[in-house]
N, C-alpha and C. Protein backbone atom coordinates (compact mmCIF):
# COMPACT_ATOMS: atom_id res chain seq x y z
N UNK A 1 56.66 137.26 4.56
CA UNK A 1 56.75 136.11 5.44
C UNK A 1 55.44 135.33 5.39
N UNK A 2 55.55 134.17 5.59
CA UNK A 2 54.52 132.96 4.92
C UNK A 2 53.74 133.45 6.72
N UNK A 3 52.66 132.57 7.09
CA UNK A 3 51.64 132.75 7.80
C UNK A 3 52.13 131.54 8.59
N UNK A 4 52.18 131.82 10.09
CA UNK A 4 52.45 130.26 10.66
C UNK A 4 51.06 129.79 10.78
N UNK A 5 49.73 129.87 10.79
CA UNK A 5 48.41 129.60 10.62
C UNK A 5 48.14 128.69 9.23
N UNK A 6 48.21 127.51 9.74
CA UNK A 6 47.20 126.93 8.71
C UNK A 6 45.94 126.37 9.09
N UNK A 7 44.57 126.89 7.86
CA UNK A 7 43.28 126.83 8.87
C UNK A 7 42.84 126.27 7.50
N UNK A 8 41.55 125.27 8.17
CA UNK A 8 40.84 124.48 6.89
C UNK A 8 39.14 124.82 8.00
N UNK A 9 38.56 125.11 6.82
CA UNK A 9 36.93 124.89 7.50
C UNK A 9 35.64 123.93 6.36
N UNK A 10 35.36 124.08 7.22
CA UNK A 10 33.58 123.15 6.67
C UNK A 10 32.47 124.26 7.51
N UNK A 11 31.65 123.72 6.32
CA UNK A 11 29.80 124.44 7.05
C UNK A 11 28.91 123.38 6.51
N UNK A 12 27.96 122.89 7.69
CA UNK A 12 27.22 121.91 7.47
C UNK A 12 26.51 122.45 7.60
N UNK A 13 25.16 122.46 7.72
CA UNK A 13 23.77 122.66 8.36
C UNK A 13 24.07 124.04 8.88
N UNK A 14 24.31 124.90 8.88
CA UNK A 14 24.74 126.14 9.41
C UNK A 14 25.54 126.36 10.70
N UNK A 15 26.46 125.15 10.51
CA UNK A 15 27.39 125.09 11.90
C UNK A 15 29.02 124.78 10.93
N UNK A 16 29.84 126.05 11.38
CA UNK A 16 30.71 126.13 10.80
C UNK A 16 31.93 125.32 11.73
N UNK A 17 32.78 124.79 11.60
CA UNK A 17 33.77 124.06 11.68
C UNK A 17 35.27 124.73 11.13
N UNK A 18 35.93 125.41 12.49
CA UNK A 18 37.51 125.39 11.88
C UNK A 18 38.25 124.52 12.85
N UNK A 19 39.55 124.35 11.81
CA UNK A 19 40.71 123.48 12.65
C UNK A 19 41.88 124.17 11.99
N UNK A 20 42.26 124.33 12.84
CA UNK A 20 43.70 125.57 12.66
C UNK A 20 44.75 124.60 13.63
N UNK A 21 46.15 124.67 12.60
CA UNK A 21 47.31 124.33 13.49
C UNK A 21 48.37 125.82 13.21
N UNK A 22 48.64 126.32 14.70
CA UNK A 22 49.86 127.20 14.43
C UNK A 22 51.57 126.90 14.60
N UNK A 23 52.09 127.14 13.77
CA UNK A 23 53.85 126.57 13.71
C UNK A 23 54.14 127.46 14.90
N UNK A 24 54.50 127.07 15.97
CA UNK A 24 55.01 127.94 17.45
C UNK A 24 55.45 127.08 18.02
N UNK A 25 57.10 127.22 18.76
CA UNK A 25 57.84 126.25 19.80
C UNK A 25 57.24 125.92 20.44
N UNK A 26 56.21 127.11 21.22
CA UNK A 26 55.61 126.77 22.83
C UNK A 26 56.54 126.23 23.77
N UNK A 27 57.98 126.60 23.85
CA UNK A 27 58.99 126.46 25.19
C UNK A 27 58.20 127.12 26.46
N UNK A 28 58.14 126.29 27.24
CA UNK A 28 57.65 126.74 28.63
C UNK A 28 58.68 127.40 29.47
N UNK A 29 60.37 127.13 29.43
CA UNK A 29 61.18 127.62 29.87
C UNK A 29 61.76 127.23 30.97
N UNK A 30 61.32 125.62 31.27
CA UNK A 30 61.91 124.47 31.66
C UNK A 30 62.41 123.25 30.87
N UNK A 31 62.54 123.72 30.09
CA UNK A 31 63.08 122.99 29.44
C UNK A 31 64.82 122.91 28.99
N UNK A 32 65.60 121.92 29.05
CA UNK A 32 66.92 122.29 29.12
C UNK A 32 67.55 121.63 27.56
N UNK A 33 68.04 122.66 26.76
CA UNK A 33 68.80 122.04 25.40
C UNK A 33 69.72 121.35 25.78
N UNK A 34 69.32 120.41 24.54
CA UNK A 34 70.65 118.85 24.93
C UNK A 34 71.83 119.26 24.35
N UNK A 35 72.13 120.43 24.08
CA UNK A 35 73.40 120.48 23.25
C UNK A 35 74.27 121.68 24.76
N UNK A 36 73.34 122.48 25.15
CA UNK A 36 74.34 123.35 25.68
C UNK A 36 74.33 123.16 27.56
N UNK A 37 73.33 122.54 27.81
CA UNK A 37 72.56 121.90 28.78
C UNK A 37 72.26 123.35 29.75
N UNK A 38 72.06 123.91 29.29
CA UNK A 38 70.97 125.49 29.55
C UNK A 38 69.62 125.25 29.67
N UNK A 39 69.04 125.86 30.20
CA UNK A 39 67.26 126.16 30.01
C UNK A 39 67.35 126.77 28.72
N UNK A 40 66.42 126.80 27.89
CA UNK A 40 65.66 126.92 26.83
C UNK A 40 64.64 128.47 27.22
N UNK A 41 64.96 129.43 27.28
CA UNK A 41 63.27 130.72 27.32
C UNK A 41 62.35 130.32 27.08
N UNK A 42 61.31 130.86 27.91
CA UNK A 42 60.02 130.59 27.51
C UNK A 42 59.68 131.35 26.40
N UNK A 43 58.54 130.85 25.30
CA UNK A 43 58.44 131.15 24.27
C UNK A 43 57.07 130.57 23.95
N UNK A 44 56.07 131.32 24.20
CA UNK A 44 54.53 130.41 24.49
C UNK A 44 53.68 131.67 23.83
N UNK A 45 52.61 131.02 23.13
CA UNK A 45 51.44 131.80 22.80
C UNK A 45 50.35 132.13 23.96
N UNK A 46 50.31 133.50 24.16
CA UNK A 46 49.39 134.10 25.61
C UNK A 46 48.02 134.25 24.41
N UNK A 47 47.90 134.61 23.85
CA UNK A 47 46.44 134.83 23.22
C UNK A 47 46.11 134.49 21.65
N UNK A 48 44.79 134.08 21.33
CA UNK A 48 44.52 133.93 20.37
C UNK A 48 43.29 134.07 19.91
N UNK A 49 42.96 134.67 19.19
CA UNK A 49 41.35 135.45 18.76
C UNK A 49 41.37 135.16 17.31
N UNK A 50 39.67 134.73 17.36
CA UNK A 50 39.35 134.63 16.06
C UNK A 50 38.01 135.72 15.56
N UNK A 51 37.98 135.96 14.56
CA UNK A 51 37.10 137.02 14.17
C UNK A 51 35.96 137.02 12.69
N UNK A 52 34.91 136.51 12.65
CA UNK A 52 33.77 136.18 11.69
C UNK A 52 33.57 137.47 11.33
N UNK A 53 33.76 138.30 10.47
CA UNK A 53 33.64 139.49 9.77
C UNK A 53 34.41 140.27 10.77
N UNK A 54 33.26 141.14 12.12
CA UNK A 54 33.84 142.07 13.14
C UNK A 54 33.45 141.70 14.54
N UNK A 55 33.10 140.24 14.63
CA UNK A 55 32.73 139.96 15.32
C UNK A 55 33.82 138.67 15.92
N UNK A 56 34.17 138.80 17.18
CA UNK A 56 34.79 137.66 18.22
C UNK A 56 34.55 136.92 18.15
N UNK A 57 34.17 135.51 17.43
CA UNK A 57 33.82 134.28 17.47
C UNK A 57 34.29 133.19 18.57
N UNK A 58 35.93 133.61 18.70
CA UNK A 58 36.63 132.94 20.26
C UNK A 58 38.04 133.80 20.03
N UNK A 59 38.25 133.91 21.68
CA UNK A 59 39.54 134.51 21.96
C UNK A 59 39.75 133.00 23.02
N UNK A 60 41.22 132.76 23.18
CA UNK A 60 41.54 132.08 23.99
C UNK A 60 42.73 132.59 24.94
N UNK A 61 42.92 132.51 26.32
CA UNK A 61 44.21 132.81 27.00
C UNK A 61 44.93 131.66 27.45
N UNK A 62 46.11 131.43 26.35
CA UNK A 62 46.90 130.05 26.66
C UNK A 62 48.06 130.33 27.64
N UNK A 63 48.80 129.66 28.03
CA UNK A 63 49.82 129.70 28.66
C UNK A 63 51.12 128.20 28.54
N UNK A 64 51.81 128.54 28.87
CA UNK A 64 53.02 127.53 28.78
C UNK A 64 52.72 126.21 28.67
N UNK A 65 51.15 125.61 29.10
CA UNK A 65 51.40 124.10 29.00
C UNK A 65 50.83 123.75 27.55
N UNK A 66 50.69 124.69 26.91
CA UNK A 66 50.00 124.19 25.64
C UNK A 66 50.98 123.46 24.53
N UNK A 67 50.95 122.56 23.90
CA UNK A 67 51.86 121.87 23.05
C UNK A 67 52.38 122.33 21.50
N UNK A 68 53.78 122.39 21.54
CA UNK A 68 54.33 123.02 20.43
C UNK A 68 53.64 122.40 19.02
N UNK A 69 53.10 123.75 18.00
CA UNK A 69 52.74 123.92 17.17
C UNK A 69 51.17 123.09 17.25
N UNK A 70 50.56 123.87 18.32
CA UNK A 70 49.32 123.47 18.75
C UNK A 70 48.04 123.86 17.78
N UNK A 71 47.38 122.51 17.50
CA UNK A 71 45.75 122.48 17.04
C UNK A 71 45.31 122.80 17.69
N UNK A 72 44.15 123.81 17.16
CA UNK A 72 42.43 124.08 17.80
C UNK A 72 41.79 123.88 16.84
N UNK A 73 40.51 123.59 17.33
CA UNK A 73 39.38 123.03 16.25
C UNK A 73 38.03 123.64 17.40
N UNK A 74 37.34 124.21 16.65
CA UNK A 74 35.69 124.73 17.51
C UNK A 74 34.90 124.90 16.21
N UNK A 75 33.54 125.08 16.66
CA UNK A 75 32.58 125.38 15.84
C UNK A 75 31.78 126.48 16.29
N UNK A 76 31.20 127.12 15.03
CA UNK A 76 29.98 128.65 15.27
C UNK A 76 29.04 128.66 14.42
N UNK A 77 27.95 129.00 14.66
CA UNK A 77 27.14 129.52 13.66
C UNK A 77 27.08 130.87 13.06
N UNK A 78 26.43 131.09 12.09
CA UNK A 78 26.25 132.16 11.32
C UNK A 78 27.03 132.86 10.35
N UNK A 79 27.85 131.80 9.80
CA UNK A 79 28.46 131.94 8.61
C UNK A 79 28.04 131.51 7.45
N UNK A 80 28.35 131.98 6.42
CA UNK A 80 27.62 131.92 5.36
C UNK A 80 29.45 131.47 4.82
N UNK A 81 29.01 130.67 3.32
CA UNK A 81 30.14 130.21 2.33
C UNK A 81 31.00 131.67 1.83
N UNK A 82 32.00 131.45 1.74
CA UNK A 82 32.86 132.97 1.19
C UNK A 82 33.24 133.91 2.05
N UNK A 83 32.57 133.52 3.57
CA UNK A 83 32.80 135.22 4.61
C UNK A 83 34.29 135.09 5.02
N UNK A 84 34.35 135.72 5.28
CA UNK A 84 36.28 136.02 6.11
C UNK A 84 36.28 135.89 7.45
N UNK A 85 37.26 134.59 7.74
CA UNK A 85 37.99 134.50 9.24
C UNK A 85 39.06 135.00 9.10
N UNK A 86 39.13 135.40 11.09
CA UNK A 86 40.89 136.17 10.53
C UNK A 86 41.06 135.45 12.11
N UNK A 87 42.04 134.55 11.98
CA UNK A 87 42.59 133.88 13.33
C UNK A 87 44.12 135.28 13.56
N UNK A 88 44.41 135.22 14.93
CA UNK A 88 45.47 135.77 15.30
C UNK A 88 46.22 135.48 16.66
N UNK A 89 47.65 135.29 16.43
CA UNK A 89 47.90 135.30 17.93
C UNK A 89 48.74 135.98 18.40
N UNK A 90 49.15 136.42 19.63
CA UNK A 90 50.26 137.18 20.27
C UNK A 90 51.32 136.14 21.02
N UNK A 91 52.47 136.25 21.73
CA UNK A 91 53.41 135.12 22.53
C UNK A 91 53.64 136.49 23.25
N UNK A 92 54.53 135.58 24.38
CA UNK A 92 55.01 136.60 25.34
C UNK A 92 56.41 137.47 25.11
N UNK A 93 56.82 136.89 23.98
CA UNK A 93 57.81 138.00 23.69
C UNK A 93 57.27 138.88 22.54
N UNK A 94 56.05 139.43 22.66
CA UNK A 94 56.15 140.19 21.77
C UNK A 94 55.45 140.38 19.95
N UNK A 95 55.67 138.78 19.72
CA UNK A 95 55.68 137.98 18.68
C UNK A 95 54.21 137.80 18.56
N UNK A 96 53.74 137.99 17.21
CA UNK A 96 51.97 137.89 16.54
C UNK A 96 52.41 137.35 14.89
N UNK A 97 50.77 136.98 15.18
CA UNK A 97 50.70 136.56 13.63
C UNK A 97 49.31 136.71 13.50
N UNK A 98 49.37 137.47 12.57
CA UNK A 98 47.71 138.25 11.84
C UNK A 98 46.96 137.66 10.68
């Protein structure tokens, strides 16, 4: 299975730059389908951590108002060209992507 994470970075001056968009509904679970006129489940990303070798660079705790197939973009120092990010997230049903 393909990665719903797509991440692009830059390093300037020793300030690294990512911008990551993840493919996720983000249904808050007010929401009502126009076809069956039901609520929709909630279906939202609760966490997301990023990791510069073994180190936490940012964790975030999202919740329902965040917008389907949501960008983040932050910056860190102390990366060097070639090192390994590993973005990840969890949802409330259960559901990750590593």
């Amino acid at each position: 299975m393909a990665s719903s994470i797509r991440v692009k970075t830059s390093l300037r001056d020793g300030l690294t730059t990512v911008r990551a968009i993840i493919r996720h509904p983000m249904h808050t679970g007010y929401e009502v389908d126009k076809e069956t006129k039901k609520l929709i489940p909630a279906h939202y990303i609760e966490n997301v951590t990023v990791h510069h070798g073994d180190t936490v660079v940012l964790q975030c705790d999202w919740g329902r108002a965040i917008s389907a197939n949501p960008y983040l973009s932050f910056s860190f120092t102390g990366a060097r060209a070639g090192d390994k990010l590993r973005i990840s997230w969890s949802d409330n049903l259960g559901k990750s992507d590593l």
